[in-house]
Protein backbone atom coordinates (compact mmCIF):
# COMPACT_ATOMS: atom_id res chain seq x y z
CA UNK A 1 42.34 15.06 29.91
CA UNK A 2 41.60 15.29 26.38
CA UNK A 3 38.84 18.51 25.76
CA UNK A 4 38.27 17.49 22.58
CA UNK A 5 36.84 13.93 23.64
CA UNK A 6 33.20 15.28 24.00
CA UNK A 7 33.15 15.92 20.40
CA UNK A 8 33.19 12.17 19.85
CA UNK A 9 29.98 9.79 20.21
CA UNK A 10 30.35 7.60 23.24
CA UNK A 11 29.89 4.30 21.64
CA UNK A 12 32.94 1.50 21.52
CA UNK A 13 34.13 -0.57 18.63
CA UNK A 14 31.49 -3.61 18.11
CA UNK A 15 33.31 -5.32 14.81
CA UNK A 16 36.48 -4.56 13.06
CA UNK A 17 36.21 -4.50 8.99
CA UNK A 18 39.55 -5.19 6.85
CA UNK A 19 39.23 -3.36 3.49
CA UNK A 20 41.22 -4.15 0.18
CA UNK A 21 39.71 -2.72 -2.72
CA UNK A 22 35.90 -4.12 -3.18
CA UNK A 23 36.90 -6.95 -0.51
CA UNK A 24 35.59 -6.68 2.91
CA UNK A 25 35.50 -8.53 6.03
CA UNK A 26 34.28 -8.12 9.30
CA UNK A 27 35.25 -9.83 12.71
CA UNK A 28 33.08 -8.88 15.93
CA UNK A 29 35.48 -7.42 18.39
CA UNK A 30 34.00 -9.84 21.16
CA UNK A 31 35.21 -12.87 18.64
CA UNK A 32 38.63 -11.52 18.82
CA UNK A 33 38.55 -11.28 22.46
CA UNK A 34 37.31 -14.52 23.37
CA UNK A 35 39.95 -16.10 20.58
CA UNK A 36 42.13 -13.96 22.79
CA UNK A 37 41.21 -15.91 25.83
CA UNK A 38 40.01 -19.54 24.77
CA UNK A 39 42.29 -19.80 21.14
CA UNK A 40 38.87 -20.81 19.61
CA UNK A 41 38.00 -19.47 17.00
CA UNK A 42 34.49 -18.10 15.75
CA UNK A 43 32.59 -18.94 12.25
CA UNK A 44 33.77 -15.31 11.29
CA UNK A 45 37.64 -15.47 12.64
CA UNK A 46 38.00 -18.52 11.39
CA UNK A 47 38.47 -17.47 7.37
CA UNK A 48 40.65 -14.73 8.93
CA UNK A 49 43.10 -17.06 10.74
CA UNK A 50 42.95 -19.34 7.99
CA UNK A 51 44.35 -16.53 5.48
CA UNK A 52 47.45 -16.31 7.93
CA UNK A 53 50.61 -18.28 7.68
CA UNK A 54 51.53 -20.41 10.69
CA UNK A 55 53.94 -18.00 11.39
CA UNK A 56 51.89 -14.67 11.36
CA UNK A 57 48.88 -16.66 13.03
CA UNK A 58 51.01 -17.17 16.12
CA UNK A 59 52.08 -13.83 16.10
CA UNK A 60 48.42 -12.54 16.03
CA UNK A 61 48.01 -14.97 19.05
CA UNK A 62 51.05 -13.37 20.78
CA UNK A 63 49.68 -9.92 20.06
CA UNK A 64 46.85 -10.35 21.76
CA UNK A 65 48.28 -11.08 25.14
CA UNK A 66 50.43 -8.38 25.05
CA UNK A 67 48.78 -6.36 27.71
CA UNK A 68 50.72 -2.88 28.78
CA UNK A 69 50.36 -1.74 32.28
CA UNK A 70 51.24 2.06 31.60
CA UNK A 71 51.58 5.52 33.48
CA UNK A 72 48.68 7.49 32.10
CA UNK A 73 50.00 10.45 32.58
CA UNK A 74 53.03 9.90 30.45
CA UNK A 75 51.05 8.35 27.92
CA UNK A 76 48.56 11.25 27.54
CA UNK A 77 52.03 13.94 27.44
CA UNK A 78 53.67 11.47 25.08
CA UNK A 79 50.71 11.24 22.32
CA UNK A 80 50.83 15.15 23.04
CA UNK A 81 54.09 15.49 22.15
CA UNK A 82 55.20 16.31 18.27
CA UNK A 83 56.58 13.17 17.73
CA UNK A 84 53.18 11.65 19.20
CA UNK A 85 51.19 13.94 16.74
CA UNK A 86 52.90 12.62 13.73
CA UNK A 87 52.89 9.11 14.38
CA UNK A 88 48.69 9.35 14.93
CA UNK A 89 48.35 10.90 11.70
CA UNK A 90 50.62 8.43 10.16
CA UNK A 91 48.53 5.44 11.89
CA UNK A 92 45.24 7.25 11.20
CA UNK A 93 45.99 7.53 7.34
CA UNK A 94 44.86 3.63 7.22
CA UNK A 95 41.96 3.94 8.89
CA UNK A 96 38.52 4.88 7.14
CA UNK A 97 35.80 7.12 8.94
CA UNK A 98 33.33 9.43 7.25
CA UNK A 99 33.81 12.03 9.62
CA UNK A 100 37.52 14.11 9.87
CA UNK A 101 38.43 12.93 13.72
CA UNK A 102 40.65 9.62 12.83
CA UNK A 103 43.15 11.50 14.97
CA UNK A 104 41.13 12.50 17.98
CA UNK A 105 39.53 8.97 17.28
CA UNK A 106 42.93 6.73 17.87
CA UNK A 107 43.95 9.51 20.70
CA UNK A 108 40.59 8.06 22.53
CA UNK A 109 40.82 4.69 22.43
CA UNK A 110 45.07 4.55 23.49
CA UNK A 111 44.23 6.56 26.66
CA UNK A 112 40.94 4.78 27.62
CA UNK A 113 42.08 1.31 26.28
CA UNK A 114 45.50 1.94 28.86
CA UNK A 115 42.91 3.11 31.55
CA UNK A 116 40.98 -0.18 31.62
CA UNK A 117 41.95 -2.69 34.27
CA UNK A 118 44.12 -5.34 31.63
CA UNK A 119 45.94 -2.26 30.59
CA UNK A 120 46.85 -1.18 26.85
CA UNK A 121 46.27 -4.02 24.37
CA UNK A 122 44.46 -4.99 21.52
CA UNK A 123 41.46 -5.80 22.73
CA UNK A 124 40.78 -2.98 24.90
CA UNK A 125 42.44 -0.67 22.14
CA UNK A 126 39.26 -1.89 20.34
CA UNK A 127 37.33 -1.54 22.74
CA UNK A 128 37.30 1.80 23.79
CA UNK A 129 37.52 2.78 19.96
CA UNK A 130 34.99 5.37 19.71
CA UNK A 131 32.67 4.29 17.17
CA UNK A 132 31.04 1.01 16.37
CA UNK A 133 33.00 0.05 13.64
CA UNK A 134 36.75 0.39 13.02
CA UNK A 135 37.35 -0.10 9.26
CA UNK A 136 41.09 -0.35 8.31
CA UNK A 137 42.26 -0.30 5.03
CA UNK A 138 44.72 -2.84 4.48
CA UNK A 139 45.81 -1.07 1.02
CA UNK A 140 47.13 1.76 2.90
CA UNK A 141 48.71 0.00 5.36
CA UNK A 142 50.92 -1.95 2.84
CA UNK A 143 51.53 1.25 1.54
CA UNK A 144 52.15 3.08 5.10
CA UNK A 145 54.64 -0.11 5.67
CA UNK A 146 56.32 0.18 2.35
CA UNK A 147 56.97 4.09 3.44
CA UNK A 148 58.44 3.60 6.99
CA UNK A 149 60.89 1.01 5.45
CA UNK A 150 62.01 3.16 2.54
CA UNK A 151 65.40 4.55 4.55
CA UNK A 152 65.70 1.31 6.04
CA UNK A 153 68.56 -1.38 5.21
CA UNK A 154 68.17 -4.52 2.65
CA UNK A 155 65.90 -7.20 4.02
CA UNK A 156 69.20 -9.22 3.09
CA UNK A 157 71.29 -7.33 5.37
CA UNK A 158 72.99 -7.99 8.16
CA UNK A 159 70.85 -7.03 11.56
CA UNK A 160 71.94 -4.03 13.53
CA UNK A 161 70.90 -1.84 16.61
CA UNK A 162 68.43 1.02 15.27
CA UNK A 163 66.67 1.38 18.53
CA UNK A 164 67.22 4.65 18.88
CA UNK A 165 66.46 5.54 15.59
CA UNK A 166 63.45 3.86 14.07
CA UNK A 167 60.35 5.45 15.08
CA UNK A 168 58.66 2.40 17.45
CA UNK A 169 62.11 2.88 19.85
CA UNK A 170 62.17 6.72 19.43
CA UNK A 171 58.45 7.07 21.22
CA UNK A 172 59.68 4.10 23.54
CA UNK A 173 62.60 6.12 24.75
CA UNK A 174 60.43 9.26 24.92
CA UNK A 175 57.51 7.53 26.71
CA UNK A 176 60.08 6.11 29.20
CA UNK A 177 61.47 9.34 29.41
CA UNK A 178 58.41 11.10 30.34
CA UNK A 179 57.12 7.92 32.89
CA UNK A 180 60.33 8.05 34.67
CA UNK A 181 60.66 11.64 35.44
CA UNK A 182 62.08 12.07 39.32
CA UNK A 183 60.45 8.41 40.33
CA UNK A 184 62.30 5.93 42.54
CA UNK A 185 61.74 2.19 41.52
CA UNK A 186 62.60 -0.88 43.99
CA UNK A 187 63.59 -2.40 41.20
CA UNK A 188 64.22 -1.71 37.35
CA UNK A 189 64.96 -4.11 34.41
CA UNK A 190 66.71 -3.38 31.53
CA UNK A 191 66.69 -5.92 28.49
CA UNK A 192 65.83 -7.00 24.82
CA UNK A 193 62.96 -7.84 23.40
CA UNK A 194 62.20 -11.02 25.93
CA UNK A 195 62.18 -8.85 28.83
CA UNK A 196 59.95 -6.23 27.18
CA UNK A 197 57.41 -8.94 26.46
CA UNK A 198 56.55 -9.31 30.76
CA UNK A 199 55.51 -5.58 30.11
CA UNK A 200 55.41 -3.92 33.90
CA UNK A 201 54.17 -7.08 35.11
CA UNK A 202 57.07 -7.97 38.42
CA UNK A 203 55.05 -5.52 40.56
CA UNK A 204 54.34 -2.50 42.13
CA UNK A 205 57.53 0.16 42.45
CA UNK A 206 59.00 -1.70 39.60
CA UNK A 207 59.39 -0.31 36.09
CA UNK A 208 60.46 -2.56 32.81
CA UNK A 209 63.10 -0.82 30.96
CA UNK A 210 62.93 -3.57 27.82
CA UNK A 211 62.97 -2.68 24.40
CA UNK A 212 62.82 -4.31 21.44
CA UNK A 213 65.91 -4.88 19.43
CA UNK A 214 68.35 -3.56 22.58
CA UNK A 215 71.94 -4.46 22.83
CA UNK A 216 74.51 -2.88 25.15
CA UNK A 217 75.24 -0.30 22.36
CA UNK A 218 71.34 1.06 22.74
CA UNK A 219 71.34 0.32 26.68
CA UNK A 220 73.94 2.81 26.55
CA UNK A 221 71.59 5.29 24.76
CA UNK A 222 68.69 4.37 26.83
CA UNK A 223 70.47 5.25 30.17
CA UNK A 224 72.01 8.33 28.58
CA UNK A 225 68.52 9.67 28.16
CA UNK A 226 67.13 8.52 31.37
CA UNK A 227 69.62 9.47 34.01
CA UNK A 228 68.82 13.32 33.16
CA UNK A 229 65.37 12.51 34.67
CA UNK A 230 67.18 11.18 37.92
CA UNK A 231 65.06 7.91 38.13
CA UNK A 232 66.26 5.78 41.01
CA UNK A 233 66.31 2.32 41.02
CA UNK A 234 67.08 0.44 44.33
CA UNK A 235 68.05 -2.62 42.38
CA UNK A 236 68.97 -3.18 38.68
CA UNK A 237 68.62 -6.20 36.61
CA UNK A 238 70.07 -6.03 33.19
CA UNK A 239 69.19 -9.08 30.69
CA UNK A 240 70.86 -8.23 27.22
CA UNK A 241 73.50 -10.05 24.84
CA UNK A 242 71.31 -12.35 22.74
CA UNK A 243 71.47 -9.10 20.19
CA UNK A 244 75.14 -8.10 20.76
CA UNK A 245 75.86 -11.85 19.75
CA UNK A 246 73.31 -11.50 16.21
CA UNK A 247 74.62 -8.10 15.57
CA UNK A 248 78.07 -8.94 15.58
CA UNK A 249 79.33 -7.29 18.11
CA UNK A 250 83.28 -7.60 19.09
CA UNK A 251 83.98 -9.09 22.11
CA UNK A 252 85.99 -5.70 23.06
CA UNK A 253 83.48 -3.53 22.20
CA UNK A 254 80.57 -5.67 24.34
CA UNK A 255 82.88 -5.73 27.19
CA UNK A 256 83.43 -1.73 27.63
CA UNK A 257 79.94 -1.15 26.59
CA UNK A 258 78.51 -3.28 29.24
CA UNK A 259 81.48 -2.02 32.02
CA UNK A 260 80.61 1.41 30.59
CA UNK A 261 76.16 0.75 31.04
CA UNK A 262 76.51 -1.14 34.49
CA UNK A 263 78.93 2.54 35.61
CA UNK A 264 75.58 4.45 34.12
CA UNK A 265 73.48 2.25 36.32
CA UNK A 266 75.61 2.88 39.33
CA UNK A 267 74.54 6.62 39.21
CA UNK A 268 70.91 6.04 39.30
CA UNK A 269 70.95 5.38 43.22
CA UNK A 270 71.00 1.73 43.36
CA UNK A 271 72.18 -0.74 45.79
CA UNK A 272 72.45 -4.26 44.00
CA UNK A 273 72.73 -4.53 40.17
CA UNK A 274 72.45 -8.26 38.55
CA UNK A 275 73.77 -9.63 35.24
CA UNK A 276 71.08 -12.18 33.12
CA UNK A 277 72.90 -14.40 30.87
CA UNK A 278 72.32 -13.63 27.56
CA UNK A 279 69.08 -16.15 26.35
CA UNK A 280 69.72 -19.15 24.12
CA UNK A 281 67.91 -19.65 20.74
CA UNK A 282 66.49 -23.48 20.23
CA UNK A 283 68.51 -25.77 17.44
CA UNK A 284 66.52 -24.32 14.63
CA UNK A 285 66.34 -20.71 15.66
CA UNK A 286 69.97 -20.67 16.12
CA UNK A 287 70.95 -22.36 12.89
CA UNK A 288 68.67 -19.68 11.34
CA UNK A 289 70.87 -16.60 10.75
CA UNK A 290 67.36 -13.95 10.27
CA UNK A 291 66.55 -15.29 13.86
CA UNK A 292 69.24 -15.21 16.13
CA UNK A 293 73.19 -15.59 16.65
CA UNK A 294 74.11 -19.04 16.38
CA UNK A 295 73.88 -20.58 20.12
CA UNK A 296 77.97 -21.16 20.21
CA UNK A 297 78.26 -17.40 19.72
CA UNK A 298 75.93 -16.60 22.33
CA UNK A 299 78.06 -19.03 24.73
CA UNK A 300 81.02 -16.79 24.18
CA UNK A 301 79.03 -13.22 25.08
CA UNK A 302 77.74 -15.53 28.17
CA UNK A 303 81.47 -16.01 28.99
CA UNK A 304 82.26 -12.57 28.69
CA UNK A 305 79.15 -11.12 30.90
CA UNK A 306 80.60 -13.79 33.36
CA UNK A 307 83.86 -11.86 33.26
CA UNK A 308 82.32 -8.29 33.49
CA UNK A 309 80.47 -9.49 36.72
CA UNK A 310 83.46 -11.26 38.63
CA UNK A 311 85.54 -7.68 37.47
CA UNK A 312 82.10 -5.20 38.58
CA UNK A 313 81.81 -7.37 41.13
CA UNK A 314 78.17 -7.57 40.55
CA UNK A 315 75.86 -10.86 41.17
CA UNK A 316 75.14 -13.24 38.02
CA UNK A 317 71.88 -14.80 38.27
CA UNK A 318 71.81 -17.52 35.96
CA UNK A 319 70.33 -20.47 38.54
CA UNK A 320 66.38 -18.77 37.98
CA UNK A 321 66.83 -19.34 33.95
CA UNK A 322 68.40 -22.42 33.88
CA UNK A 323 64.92 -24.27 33.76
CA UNK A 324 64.47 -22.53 29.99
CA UNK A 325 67.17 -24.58 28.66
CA UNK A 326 68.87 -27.92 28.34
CA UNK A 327 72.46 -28.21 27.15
CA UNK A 328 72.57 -24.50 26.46
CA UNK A 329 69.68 -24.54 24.16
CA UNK A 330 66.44 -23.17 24.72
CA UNK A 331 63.76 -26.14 24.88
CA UNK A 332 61.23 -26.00 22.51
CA UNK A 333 58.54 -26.41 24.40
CA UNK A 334 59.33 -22.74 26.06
CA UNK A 335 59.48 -20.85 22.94
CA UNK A 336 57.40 -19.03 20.77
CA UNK A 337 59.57 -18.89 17.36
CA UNK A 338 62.68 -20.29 18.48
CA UNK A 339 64.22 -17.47 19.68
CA UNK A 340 61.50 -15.96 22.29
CA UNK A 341 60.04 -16.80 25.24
CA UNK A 342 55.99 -18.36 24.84
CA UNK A 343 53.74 -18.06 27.84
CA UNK A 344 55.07 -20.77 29.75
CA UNK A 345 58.72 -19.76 29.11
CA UNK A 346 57.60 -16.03 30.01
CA UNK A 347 56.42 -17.51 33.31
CA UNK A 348 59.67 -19.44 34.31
CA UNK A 349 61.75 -15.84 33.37
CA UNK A 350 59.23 -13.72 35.71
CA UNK A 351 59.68 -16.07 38.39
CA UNK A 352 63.37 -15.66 38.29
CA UNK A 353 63.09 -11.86 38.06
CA UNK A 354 60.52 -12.02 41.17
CA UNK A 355 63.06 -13.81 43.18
CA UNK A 356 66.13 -11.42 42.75
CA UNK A 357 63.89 -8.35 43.54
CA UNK A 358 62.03 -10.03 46.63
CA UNK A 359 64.97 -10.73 48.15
């Protein structure tokens, strides 16, 4: 796939070393993978985790069960691609090797980390990283941050859809682009950042359309770009309005962009199309405007998806969710960091997605 490959040495990343000036420290990959799978941590994790806040320590625990089942060979024609090019050498700029293949090095480990049987995650990232140490420098990487965010809005300002703009949802729509190409799915979902977190997990001839940060102004997007590849999807679930809610979007402008996305959707071969309310925050996430929309706002985008269905005349499946909440708040037992889904909640939102397609 890659000719260049035999250049590298066939070893695999044993310990991963964070670098800040004279300050090192190194965590053996297996550590990380058995935190990964028992949350106990070694003598050598342990200062790392420690160093975290709460907050970014359960994030690090949510990365690592992030596991991506994806199509190879739109993977491999995606990191190919010019836009794929640039964002390796912008990645590989924080990493440290002696020799000149940081590049050809990253390129390695995405397409054999994706090949192994878990799929693309950190772990097997890590894991297939050809060399026996991976050193990043976390100087850099503050820097690399500080870079990407230079164009971006205030930290103080008020959240908005850039999903097809920032550089994580341009190579999502590209990827997607390039996996969808002429395939027919039994079923497709399209969704926020909730739904993108089952990865392609609701199985096989289905296809998770979820992206981060999506609202029914980017779904819009999203389908404009896909239908050119004339992807079929028997059945279509769409699961968005949490964002249109914390984005402030008009109730007008939700209601033709949805009519306008499920019309989109209609084109794309399908028989059945559902409607997933719109997913409650818990009491603190939605009192916290840098979280989520306030839950009495996302009760009126619930009311208007409600609308759009009885007019589309499409099914509302809102009796598989329920479980996640009580009073039209998400329990906090289910989430994560009181806006998303944690494992358990995850599991009760698959199960619900299983039983629309399997029937």
């Amino acid at each position: 796939m890659h000719s260049g490959l035999g250049l590298l040495p066939s070893l695999a990343a044993e310990k991963v070393t964070f670098r800040y000036g004279l300050f090192e420290q190194s965590i053996p990959v297996a550590d990380i993978r058995s935190y990964s799978e028992t949350q106990k941590a070694s003598s050598d994790l342990k200062p790392f985790l420690d160093y975290l806040s709460a907050l970014d320590k359960q994030k690090f625990k949510e990365t690592l069960q992030v596991k991506m089942s994806l199509d190879i060979v739109a993977l491999d024609k995606l990191i190919n691609t010019d836009m794929g090019k640039q964002i390796l050498s912008f990645a590989s700029l924080a990493i440290a090797r002696r020799d000149q293949a940081s590049i050809q090095a990253l390129r390695s480990a995405i397409i054999i980390g994706a090949k192994s049987p878990e799929g693309l995650g950190l772990v097997s990232f890590l894991q297939a990283y050809p060399s026996n140490q991976l050193v990043i420098d976390v100087s850099k990487i503050s820097r690399l941050v500080g870079l990407a965010n230079s164009s971006s809005s205030p930290a103080d300002a008020p959240p908005k859809d850039d999903v097809s703009s920032s550089p994580l949802g341009k190579i999502a729509l590209q990827y997607q682009k390039l996996a969808a190409q002429d395939k027919q799915f039994s079923g497709c979902l399209f969704g926020d950042s909730i739904s993108a977190e089952l990865g392609n997990t609701l199985g096989s001839g289905t296809f998770n359309f979820g992206l981060n940060g999506l609202s029914a102004i980017s779904l819009l997007e999203q389908l404009k770009i896909l239908i050119p590849t004339k992807v079929k999807c028997e059945k279509a679930i769409i699961a968005i309005g949490g964002n249109d809610a914390w984005y402030g979007i008009s109730d007008e402008l939700f209601t033709k962009n949805l009519q306008e996305a499920i019309a989109l959707i209609r084109t794309m071969g399908n028989k059945e199309i559902f409607l997933i309310p719109a997913f409650y925050s818990t009491v603190a996430g939605s009192s916290d405007p840098t979280i989520s929309a306030p839950n009495s706002r996302v009760e009126q985008i619930n009311a208007l998806i409600n609308k759009v269905a009885e007019i589309e005349k499409v099914a509302l499946a809102a009796t598989g969710v329920a479980p996640l909440y009580e009073n039209n708040v998400l329990k906090d037992n289910l989430s994560s960091d009181g806006d998303h889904l944690n494992a358990e909640g995850l599991k009760i939102y698959r199960q619900a997605l299983l039983q629309i397609l399997q029937k």
